[in-house]
N, C-alpha and C. Protein backbone atom coordinates (compact mmCIF):
# COMPACT_ATOMS: atom_id res chain seq x y z
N UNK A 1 90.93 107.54 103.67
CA UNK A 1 90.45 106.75 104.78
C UNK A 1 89.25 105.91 104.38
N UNK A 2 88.87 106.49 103.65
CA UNK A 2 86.95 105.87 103.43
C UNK A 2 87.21 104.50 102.76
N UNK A 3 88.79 104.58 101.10
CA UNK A 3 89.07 103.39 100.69
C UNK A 3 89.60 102.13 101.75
N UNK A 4 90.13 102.77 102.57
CA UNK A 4 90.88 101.47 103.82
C UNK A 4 89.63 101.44 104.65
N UNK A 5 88.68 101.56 105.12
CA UNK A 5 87.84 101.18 105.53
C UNK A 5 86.93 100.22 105.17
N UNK A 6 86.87 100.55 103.26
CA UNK A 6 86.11 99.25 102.73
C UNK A 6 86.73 98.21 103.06
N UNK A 7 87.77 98.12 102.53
CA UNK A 7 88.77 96.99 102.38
C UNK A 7 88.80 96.36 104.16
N UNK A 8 89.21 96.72 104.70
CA UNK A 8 89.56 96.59 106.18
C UNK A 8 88.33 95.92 107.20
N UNK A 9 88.91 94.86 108.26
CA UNK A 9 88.35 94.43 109.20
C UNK A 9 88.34 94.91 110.33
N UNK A 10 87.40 95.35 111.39
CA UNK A 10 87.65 95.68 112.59
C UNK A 10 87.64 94.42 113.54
N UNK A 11 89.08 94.75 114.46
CA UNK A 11 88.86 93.93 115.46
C UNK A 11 88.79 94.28 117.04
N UNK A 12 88.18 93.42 118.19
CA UNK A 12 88.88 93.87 119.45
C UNK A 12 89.88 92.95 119.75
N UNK A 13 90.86 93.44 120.73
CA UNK A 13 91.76 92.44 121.46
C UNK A 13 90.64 91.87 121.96
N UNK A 14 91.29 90.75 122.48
CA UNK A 14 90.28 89.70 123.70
C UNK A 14 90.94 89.87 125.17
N UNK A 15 92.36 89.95 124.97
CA UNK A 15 93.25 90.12 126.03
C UNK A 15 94.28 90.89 125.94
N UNK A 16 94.74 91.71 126.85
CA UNK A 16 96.33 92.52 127.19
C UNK A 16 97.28 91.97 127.43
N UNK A 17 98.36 92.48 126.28
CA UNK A 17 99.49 91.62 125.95
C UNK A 17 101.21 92.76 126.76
N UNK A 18 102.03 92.33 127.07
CA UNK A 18 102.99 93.23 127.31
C UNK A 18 104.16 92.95 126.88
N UNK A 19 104.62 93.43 125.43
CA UNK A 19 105.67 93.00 124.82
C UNK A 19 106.70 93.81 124.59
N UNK A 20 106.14 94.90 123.82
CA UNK A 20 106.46 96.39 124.17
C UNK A 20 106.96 96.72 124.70
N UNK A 21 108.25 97.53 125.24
CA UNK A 21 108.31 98.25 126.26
C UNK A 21 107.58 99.83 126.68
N UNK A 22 106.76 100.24 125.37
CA UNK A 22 105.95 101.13 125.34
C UNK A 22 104.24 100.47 126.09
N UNK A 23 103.59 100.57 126.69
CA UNK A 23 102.74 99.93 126.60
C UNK A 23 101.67 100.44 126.04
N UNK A 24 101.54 101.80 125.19
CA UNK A 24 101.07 101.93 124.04
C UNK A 24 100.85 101.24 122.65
N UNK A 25 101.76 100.86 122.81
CA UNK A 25 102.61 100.05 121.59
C UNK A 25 101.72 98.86 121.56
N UNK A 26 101.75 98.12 122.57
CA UNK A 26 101.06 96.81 122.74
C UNK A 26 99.96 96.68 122.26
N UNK A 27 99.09 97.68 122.17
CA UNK A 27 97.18 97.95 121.88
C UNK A 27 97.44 97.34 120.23
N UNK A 28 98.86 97.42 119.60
CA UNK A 28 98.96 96.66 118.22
C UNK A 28 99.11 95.71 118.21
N UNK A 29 100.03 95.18 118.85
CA UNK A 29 100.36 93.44 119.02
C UNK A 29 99.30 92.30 119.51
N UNK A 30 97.85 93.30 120.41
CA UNK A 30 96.72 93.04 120.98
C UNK A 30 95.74 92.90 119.59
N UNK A 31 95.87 93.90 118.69
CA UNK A 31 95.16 94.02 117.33
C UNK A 31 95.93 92.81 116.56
N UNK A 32 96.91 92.95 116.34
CA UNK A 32 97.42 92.04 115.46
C UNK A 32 96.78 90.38 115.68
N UNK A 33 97.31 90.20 117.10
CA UNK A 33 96.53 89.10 117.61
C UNK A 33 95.50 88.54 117.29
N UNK A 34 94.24 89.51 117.60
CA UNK A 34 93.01 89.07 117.44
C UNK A 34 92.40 89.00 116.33
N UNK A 35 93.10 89.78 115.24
CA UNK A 35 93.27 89.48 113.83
C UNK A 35 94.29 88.35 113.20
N UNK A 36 94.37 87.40 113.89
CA UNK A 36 95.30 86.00 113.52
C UNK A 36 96.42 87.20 112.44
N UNK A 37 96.98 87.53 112.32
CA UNK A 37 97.70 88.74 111.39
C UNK A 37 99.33 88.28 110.94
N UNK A 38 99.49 88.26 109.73
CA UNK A 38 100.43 87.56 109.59
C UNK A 38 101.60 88.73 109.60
N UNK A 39 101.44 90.18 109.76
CA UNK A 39 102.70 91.10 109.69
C UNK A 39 101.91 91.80 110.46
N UNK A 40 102.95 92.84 111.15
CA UNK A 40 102.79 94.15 111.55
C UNK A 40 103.19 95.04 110.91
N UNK A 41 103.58 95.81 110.31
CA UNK A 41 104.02 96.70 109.59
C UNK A 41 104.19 98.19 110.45
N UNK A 42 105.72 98.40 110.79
CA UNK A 42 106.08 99.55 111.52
C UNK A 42 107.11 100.48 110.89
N UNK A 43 107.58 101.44 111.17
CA UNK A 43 108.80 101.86 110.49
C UNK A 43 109.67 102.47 112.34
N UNK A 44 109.15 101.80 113.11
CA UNK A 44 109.66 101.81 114.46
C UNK A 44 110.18 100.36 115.18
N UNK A 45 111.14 100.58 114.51
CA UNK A 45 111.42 98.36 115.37
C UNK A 45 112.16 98.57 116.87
N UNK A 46 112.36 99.53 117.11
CA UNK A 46 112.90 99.90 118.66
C UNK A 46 111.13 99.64 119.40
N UNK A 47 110.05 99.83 119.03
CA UNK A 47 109.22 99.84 120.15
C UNK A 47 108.50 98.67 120.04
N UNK A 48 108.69 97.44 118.81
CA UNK A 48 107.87 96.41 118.17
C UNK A 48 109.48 95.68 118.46
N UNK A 49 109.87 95.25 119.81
CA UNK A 49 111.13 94.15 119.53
C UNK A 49 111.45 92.48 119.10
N UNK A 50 109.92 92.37 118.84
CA UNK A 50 110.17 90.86 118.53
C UNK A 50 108.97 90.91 117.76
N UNK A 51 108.68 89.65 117.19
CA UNK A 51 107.18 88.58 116.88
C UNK A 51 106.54 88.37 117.59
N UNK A 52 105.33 87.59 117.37
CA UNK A 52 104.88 87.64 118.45
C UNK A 52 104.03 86.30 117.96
N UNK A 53 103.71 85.14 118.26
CA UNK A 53 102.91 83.83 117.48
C UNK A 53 102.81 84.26 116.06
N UNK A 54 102.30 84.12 115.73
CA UNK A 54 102.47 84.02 113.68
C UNK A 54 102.62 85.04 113.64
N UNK A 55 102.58 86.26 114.17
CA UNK A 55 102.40 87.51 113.21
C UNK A 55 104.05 88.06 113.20
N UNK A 56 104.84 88.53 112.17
CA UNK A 56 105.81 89.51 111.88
C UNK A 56 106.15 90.73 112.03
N UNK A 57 106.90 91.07 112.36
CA UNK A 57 107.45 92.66 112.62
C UNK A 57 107.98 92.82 111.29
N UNK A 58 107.18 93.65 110.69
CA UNK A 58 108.02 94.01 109.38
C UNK A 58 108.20 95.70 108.99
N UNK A 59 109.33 96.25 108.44
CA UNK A 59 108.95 97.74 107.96
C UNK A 59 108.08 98.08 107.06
N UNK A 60 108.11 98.92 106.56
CA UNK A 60 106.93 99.20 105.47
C UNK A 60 108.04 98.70 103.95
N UNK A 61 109.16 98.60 103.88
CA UNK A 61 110.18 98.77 102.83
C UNK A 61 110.05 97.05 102.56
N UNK A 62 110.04 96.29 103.63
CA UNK A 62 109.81 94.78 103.70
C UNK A 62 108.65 94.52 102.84
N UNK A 63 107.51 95.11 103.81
CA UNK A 63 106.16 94.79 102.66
C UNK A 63 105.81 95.15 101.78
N UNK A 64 106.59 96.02 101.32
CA UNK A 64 106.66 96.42 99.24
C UNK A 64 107.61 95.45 99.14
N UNK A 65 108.45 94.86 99.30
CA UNK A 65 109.06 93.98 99.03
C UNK A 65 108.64 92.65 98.78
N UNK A 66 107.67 92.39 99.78
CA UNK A 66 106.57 91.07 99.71
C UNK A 66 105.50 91.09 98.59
N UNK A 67 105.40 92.27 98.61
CA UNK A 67 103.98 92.34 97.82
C UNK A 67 104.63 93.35 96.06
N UNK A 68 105.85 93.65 95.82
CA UNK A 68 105.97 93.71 94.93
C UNK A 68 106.79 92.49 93.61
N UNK A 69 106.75 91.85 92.59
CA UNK A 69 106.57 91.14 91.98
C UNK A 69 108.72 91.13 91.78
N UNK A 70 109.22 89.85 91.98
CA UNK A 70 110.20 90.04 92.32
C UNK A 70 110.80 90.49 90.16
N UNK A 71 111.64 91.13 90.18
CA UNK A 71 112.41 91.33 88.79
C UNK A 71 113.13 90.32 88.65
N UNK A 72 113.35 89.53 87.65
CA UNK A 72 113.84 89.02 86.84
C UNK A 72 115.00 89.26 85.52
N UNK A 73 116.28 88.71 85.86
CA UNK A 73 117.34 89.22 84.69
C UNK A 73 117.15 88.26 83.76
N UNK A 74 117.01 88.97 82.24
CA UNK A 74 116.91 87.92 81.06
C UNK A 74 118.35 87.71 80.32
């Protein structure tokens, strides 16, 4: 925890969003927001059903995918 804390920004929402059908759920899409955030990263896409302005619904399997270096056949 202590390393993701360096690294990491805190934000507040500014406003309540209802996208979710959880409205738990939303307090992320509210974070994501106010962090201009270009992914969400869930391994739950039943409670995250869409995008939302720039930011992405992605799994966690997506963003190793983004962020790992694509292979190459020689």
């Amino acid at each position: 925890m202590a390393a993701l804390r360096r690294i990491s920004i805190s934000v507040q929402p500014t406003r309540s969003l209802a996208i979710s059908p959880h409205a738990a759920d939303n307090r992320f899409y509210e974070c994501a927001e106010s962090a201009s955030a270009h992914y969400l990263v869930t391994g739950n896409l039943k409670h995250f059903p869409k995008d939302h302005k720039n930011t992405k619904i992605i799994t966690s399997r997506e963003l190793l995918q983004l962020l790992a270096p694509k292979s190459q056949t020689r």
